[in-house]
C-alpha atoms as a PDB file:
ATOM      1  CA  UNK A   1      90.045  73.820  92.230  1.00  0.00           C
ATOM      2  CA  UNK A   2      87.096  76.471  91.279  1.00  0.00           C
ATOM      3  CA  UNK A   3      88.468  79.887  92.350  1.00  0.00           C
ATOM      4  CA  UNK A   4      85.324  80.395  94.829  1.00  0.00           C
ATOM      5  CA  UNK A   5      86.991  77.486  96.768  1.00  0.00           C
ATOM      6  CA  UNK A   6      90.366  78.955  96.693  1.00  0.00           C
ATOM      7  CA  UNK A   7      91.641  80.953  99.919  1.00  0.00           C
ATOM      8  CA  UNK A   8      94.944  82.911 100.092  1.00  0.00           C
ATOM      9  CA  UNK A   9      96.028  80.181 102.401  1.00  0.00           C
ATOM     10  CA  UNK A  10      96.280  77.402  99.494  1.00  0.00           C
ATOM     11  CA  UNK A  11      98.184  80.284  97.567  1.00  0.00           C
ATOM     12  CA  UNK A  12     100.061  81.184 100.615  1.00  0.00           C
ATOM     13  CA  UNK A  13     100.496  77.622 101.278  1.00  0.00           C
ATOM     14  CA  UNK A  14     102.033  76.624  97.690  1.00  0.00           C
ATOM     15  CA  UNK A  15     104.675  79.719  97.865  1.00  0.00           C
ATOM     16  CA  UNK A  16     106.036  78.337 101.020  1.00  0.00           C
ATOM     17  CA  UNK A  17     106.414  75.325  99.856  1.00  0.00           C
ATOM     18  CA  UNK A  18     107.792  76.094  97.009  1.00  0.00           C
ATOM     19  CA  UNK A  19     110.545  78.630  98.363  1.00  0.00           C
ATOM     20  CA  UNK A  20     111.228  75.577 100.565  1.00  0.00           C
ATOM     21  CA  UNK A  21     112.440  73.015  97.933  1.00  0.00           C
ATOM     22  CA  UNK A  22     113.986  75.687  95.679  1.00  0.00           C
ATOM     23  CA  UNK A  23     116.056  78.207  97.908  1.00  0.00           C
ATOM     24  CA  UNK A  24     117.014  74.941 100.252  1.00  0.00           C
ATOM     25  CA  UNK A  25     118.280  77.479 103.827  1.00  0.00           C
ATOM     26  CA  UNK A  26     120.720  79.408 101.693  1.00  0.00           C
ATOM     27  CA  UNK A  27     121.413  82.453 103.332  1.00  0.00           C
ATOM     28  CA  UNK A  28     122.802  83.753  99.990  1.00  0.00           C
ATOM     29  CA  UNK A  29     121.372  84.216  97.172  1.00  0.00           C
ATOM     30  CA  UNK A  30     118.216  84.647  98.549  1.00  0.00           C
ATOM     31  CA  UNK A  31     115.325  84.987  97.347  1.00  0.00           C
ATOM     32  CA  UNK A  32     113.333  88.464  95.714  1.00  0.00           C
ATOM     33  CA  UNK A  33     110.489  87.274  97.603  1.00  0.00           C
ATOM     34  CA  UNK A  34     109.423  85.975 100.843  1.00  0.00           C
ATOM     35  CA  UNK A  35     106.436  84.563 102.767  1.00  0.00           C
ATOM     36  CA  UNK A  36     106.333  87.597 104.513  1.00  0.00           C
ATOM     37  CA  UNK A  37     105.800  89.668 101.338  1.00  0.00           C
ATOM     38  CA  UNK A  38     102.045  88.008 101.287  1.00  0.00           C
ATOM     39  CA  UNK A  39     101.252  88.180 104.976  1.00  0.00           C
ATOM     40  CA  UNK A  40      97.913  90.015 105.508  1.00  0.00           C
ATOM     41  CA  UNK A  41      96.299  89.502 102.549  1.00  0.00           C
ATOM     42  CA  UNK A  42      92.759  88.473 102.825  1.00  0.00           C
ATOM     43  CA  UNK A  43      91.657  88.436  99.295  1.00  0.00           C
ATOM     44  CA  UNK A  44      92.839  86.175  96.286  1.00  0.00           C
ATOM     45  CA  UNK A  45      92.286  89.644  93.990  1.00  0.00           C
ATOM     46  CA  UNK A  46      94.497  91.450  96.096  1.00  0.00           C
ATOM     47  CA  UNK A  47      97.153  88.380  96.084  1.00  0.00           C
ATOM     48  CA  UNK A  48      96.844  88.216  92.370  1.00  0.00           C
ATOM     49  CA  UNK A  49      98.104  91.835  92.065  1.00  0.00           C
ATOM     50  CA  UNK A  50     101.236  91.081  93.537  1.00  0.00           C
ATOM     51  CA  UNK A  51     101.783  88.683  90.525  1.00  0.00           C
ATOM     52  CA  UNK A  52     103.944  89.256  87.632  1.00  0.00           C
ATOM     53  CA  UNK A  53     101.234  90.983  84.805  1.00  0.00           C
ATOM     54  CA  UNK A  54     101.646  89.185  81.267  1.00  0.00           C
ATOM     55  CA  UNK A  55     103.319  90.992  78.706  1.00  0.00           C
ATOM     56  CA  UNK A  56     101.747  91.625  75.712  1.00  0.00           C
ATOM     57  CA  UNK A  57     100.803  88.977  73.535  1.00  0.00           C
ATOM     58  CA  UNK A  58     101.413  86.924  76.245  1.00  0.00           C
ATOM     59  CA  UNK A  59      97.822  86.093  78.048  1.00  0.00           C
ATOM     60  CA  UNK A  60      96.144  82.708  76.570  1.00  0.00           C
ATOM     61  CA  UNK A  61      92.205  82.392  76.220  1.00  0.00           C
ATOM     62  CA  UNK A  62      91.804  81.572  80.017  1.00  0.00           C
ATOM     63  CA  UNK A  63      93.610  83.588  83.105  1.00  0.00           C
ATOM     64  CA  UNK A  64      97.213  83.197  83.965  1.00  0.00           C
ATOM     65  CA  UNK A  65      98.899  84.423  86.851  1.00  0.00           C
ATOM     66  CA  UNK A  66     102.560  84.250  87.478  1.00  0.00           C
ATOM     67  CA  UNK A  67     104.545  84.768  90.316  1.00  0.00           C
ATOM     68  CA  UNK A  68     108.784  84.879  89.669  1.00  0.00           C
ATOM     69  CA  UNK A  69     110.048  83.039  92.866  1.00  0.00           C
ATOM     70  CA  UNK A  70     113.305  81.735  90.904  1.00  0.00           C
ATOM     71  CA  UNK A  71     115.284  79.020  92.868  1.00  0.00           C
ATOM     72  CA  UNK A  72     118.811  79.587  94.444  1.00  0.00           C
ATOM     73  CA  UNK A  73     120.759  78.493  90.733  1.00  0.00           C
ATOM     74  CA  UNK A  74     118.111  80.056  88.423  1.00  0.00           C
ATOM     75  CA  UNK A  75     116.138  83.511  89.206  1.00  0.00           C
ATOM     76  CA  UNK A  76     113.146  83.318  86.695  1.00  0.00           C
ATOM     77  CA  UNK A  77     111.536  80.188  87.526  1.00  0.00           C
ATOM     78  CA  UNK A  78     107.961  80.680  88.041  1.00  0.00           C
ATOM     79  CA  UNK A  79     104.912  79.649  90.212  1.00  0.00           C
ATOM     80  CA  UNK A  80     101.665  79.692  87.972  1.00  0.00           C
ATOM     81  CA  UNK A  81      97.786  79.510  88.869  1.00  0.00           C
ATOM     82  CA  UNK A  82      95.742  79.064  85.946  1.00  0.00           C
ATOM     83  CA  UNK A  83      92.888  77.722  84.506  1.00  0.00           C
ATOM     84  CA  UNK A  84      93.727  74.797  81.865  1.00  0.00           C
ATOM     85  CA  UNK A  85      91.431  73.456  79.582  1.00  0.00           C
ATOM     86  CA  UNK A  86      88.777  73.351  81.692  1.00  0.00           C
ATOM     87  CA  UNK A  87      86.946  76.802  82.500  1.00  0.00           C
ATOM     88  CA  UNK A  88      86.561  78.293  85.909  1.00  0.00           C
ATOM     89  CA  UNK A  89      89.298  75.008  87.203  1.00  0.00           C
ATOM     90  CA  UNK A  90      92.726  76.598  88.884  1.00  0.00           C
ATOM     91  CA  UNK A  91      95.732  74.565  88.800  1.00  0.00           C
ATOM     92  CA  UNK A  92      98.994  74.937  90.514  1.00  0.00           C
ATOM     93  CA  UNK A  93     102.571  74.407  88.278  1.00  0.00           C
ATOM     94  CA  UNK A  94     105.816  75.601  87.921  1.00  0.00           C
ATOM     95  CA  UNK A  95     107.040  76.901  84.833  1.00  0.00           C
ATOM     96  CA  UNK A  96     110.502  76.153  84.514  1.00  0.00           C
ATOM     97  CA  UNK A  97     111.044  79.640  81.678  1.00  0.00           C
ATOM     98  CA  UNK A  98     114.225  78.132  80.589  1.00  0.00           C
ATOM     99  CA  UNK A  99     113.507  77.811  77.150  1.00  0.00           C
ATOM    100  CA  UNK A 100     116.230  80.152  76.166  1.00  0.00           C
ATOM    101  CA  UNK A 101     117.487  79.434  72.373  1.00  0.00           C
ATOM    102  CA  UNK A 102     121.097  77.959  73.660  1.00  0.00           C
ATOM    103  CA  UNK A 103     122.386  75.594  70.519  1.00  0.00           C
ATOM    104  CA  UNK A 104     124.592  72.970  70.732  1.00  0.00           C
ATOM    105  CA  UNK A 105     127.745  74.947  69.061  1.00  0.00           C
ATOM    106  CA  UNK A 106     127.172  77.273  72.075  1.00  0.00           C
ATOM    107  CA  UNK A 107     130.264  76.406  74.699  1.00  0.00           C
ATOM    108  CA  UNK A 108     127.844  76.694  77.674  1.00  0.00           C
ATOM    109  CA  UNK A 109     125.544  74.497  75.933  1.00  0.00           C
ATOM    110  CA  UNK A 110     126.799  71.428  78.377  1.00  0.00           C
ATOM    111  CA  UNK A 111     126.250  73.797  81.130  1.00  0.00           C
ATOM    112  CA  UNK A 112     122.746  75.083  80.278  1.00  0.00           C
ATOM    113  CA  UNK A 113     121.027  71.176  79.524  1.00  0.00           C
ATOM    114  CA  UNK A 114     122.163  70.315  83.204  1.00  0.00           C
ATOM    115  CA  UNK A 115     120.658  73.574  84.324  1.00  0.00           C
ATOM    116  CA  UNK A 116     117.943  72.927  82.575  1.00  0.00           C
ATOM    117  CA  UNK A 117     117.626  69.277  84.511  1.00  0.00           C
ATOM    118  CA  UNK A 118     118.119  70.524  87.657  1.00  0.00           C
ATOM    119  CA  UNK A 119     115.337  72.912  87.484  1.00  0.00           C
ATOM    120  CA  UNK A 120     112.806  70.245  86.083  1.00  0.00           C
ATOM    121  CA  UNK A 121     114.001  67.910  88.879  1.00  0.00           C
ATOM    122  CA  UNK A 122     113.378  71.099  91.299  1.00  0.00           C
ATOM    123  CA  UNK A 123     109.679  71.523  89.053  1.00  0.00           C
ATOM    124  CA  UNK A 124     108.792  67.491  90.330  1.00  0.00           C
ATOM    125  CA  UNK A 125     109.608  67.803  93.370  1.00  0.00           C
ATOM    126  CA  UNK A 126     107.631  70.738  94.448  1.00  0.00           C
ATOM    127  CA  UNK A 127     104.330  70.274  92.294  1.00  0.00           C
ATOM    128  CA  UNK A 128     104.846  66.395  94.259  1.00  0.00           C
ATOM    129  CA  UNK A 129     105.217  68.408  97.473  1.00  0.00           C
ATOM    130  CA  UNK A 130     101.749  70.649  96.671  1.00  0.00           C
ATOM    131  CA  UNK A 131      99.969  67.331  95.701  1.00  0.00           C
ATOM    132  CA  UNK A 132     100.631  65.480  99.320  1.00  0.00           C
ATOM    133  CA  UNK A 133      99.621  68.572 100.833  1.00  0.00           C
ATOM    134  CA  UNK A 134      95.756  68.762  98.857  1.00  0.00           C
ATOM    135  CA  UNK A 135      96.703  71.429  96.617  1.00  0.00           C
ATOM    136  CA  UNK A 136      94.909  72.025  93.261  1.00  0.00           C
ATOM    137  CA  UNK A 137      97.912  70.551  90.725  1.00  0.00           C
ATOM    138  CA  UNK A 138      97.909  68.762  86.995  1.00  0.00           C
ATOM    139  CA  UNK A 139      97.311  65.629  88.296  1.00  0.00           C
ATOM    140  CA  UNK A 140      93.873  67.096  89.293  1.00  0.00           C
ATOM    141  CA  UNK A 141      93.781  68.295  85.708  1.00  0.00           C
ATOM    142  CA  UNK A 142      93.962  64.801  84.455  1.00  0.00           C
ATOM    143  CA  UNK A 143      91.270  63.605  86.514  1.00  0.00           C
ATOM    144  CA  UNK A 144      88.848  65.915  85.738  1.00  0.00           C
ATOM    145  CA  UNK A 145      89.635  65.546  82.321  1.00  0.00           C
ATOM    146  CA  UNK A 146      89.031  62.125  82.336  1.00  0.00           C
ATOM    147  CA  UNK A 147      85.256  62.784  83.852  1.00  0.00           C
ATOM    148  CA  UNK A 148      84.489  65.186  81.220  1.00  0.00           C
ATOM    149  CA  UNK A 149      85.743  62.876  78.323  1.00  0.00           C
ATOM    150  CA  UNK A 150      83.186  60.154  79.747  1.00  0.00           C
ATOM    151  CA  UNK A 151      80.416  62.850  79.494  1.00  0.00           C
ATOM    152  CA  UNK A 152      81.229  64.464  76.289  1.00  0.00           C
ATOM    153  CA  UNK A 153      81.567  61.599  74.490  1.00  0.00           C
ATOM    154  CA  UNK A 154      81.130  61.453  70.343  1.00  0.00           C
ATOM    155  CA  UNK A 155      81.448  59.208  67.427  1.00  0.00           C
ATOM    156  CA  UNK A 156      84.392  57.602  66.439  1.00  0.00           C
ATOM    157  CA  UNK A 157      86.030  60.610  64.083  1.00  0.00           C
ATOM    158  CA  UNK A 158      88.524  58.764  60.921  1.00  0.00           C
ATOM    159  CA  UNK A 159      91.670  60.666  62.315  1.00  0.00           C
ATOM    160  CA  UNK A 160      94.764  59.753  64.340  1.00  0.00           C
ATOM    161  CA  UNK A 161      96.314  62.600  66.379  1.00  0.00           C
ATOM    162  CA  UNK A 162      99.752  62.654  67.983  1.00  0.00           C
ATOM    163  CA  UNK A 163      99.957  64.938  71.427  1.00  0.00           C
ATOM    164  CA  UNK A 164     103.384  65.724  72.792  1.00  0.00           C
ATOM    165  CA  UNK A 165     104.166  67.753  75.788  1.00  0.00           C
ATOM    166  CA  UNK A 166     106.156  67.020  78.391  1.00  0.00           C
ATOM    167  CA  UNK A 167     104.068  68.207  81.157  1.00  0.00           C
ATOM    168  CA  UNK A 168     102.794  64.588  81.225  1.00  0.00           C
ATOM    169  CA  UNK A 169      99.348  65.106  83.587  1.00  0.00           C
ATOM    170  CA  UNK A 170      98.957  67.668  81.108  1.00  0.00           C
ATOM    171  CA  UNK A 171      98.912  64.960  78.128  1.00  0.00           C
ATOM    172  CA  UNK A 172      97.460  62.926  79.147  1.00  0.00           C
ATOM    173  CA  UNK A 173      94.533  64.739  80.096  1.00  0.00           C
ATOM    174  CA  UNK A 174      94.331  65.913  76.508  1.00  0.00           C
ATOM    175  CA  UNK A 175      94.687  62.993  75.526  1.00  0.00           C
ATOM    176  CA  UNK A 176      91.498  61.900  77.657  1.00  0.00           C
ATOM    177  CA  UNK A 177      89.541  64.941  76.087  1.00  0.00           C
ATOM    178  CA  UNK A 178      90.324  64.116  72.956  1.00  0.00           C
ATOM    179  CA  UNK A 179      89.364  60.522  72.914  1.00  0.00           C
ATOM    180  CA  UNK A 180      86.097  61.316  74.575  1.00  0.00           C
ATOM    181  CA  UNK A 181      85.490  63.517  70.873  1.00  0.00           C
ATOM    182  CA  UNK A 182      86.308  60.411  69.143  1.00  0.00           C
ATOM    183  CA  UNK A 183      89.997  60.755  67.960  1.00  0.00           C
ATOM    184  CA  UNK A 184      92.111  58.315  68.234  1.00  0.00           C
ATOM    185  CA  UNK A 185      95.372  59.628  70.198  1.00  0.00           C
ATOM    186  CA  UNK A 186      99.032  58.983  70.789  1.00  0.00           C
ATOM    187  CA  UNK A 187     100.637  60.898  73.620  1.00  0.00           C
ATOM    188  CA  UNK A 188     104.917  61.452  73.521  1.00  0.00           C
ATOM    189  CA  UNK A 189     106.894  63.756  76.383  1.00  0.00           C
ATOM    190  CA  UNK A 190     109.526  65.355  74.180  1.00  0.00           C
ATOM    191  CA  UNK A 191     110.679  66.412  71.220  1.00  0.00           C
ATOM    192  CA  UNK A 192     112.867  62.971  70.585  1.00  0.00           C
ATOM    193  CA  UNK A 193     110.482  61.024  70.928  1.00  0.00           C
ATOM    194  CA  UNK A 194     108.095  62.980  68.575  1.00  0.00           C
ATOM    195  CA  UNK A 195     110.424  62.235  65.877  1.00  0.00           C
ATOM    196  CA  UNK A 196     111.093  58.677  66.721  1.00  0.00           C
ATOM    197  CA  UNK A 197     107.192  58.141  66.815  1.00  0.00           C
ATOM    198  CA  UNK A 198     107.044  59.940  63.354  1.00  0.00           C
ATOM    199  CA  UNK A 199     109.221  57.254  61.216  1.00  0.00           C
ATOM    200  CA  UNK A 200     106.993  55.085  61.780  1.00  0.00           C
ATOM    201  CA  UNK A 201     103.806  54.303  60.189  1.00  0.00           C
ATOM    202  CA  UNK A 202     100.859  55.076  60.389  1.00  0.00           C
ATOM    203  CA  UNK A 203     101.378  59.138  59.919  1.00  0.00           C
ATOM    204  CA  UNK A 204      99.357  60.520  62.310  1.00  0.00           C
ATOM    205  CA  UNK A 205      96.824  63.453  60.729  1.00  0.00           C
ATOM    206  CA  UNK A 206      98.062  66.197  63.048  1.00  0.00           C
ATOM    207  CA  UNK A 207     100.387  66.625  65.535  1.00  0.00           C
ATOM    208  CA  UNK A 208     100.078  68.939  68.615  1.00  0.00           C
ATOM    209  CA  UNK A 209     102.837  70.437  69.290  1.00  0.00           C
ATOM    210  CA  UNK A 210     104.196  72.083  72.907  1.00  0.00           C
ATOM    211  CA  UNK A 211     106.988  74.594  72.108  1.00  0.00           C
ATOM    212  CA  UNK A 212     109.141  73.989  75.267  1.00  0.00           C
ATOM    213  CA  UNK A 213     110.274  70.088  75.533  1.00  0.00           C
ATOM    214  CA  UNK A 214     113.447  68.388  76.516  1.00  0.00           C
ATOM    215  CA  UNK A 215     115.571  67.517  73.723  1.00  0.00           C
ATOM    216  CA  UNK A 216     114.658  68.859  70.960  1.00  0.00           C
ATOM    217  CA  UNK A 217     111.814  72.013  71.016  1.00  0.00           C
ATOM    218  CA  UNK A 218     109.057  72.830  68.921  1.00  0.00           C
ATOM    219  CA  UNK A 219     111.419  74.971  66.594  1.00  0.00           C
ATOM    220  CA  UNK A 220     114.039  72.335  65.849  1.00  0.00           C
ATOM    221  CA  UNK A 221     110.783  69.510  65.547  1.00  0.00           C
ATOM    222  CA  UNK A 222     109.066  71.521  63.126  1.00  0.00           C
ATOM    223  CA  UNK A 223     112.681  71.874  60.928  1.00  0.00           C
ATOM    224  CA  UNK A 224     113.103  68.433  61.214  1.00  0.00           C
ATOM    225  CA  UNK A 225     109.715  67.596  59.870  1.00  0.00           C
ATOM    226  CA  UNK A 226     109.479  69.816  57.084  1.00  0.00           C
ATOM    227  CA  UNK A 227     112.526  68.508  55.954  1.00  0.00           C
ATOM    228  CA  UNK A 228     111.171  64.903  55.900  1.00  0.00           C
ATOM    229  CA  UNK A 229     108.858  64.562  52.308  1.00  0.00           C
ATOM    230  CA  UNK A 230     107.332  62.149  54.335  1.00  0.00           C
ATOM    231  CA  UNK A 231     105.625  64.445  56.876  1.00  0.00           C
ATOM    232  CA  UNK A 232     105.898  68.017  54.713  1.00  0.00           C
ATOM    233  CA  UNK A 233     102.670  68.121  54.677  1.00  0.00           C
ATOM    234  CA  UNK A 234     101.677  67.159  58.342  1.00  0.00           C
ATOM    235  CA  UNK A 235      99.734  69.841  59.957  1.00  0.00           C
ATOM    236  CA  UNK A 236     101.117  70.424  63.207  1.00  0.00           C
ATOM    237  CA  UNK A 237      99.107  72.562  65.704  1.00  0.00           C
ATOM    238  CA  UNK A 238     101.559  74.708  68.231  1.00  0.00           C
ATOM    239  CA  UNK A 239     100.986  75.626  71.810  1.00  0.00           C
ATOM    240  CA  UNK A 240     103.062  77.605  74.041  1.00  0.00           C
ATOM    241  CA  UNK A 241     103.165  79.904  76.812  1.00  0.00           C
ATOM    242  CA  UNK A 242     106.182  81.495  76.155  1.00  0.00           C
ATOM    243  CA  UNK A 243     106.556  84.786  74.524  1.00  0.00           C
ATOM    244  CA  UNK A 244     108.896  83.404  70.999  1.00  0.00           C
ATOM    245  CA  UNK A 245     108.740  84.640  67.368  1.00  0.00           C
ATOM    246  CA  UNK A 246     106.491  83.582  65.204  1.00  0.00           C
ATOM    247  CA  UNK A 247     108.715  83.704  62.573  1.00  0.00           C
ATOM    248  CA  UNK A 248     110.782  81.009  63.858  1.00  0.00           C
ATOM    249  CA  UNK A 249     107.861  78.714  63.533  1.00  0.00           C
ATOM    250  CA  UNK A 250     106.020  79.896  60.693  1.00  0.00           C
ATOM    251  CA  UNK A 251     106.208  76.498  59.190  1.00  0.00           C
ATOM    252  CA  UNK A 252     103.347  75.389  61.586  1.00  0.00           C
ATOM    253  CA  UNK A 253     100.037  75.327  60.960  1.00  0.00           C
ATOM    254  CA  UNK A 254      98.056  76.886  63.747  1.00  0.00           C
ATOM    255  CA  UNK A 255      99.119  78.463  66.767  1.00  0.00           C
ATOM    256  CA  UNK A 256      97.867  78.411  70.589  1.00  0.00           C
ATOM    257  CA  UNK A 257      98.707  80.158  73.055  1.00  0.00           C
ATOM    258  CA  UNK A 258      98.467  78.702  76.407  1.00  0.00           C
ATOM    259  CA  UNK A 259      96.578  78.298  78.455  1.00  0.00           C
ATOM    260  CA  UNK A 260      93.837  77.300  76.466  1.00  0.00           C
ATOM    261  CA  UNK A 261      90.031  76.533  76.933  1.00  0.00           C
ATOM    262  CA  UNK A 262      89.553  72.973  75.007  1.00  0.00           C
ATOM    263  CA  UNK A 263      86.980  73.977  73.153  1.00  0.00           C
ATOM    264  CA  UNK A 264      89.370  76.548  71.430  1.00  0.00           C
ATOM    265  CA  UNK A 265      91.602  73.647  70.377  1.00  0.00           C
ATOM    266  CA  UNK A 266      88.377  71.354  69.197  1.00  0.00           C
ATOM    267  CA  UNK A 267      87.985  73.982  67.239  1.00  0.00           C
ATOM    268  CA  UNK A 268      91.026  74.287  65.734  1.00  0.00           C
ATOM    269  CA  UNK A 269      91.428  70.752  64.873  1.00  0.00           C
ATOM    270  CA  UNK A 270      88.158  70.642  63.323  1.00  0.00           C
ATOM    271  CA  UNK A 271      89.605  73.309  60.810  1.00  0.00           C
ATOM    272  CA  UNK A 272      92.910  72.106  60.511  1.00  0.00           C
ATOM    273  CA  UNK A 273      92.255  68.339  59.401  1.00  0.00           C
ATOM    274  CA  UNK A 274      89.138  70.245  57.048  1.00  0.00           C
ATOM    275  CA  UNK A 275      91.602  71.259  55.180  1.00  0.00           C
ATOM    276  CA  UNK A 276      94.646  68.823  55.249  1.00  0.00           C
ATOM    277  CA  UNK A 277      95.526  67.600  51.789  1.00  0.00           C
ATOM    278  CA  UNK A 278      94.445  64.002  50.925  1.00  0.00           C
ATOM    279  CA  UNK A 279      96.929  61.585  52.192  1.00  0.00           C
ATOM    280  CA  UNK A 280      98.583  58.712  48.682  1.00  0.00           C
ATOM    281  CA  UNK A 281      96.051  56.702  47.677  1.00  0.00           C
ATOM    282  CA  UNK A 282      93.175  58.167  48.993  1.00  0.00           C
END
């Protein structure tokens, strides 16, 4: 949805819907905020100040806003408005933000992976919720990905790209985008299946990479595929919207920070397969 066609009312609108499905009539915990707390607000600039302000390092190419609603087992959960690939376009998601770095030899590891489900189940439910109700969300994303791919269409381009993220409208809009340029595309939804998909053959000539996935994330993918002589040499492309270390995943190859306008990424894959070393026997 174009901000000029945005009211407080679709904003107003998603929060209550949202503090519906994840603080379910509990009297306590509650809540830090309320519907209440955005009553009388006529302006989206004025609404927007009441968001969370990114830290530092934190704000992509295009705007972000974040609101911390939380839900009643998990109090940083986050409602997001953003524009996505596409400038000037505002989509509605929750962020889950539960990407803490909680290994397996951790003793509330069990504990933390079913947290972790509960709040993507909670994450379906309510971006389902916003779509029935006509609000801007990633499926809307996809969709106008699609149209632009059929406009900006371009030669066939000799490389094979692998896309994993497990915000799946989200992928598979990129994916859309990226065929229109010519590429051909693979899309996976976690980090498993990004390794699965990698012994096998054909290689892919880049992989782009979401940081935060189920299973395994982008730090414990990028380990596992620098330790393969196989794929050493794969350039993998990482995007993220989380605030993490860079030296935890220096051994990727170029970095994004989400969100991201598309031609940003074009970009970057232009210079990154420029430059990939010559795969055996070419």
């Amino acid at each position: 949805m174009r901000l000029e066609n945005m009211t407080t009312a679709h904003v107003r609108r998603a929060i209550q819907i949202y503090l519906e499905i994840a603080w379910p009539g509990t009297a306590f915990p509650r809540p830090r905020l309320s519907e209440k707390d955005f009553e009388g607000i006529d302006s989206l600039e004025e609404l927007f100040k009441r968001f969370d302000k990114p830290r530092a390092g934190e704000s992509g190419s295009l705007k972000r806003y974040m609101l911390r609603l939380g839900n009643a087992r998990y109090p940083f959960m986050k409602f997001v408005v953003q524009e996505y690939l596409v400038d000037a376009e505002y989509f509605f998601s929750v962020d889950t933000h539960d990407d803490l770095d909680v290994r397996p030899d951790n003793p509330d590891y069990d504990a933390w992976q079913e947290l972790k489900r509960h709040n993507l189940n909670l994450k379906l439910e309510i971006e389902a919720a916003w779509a029935r109700e006509g609000l801007p969300t990633n499926a809307d994303l996809l969709l106008i990905a699609e149209g632009i791919a059929a406009v900006e269409k371009e030669n066939e381009k000799r490389a094979r790209l692998l896309v994993a993220d497990d915000e799946t409208d989200v992928c598979r809009g990129l994916a859309a985008l990226l065929r229109g340029r010519g590429y051909v595309v693979e899309t996976v939804y976690d980090g498993r299946q990004v390794i699965d998909r990698l012994q096998l053959d054909p290689v892919p000539d880049l992989l782009i990479l979401d940081f935060a996935m189920p299973e395994f994330d982008g730090e414990e993918v990028l380990a596992r595929i620098r330790a393969d002589p196989r794929l050493v040499d794969l350039p993998v492309l990482l995007a993220t919207a989380s605030s993490i270390d860079l030296k935890r995943v220096r051994r990727a190859s170029g970095f994004l920070r989400k969100p991201y306008a598309r031609e940003v990424l074009f970009a970057m894959l232009s210079q990154l397969l420029e430059r990939r070393p010559p795969k055996s026997g070419s």
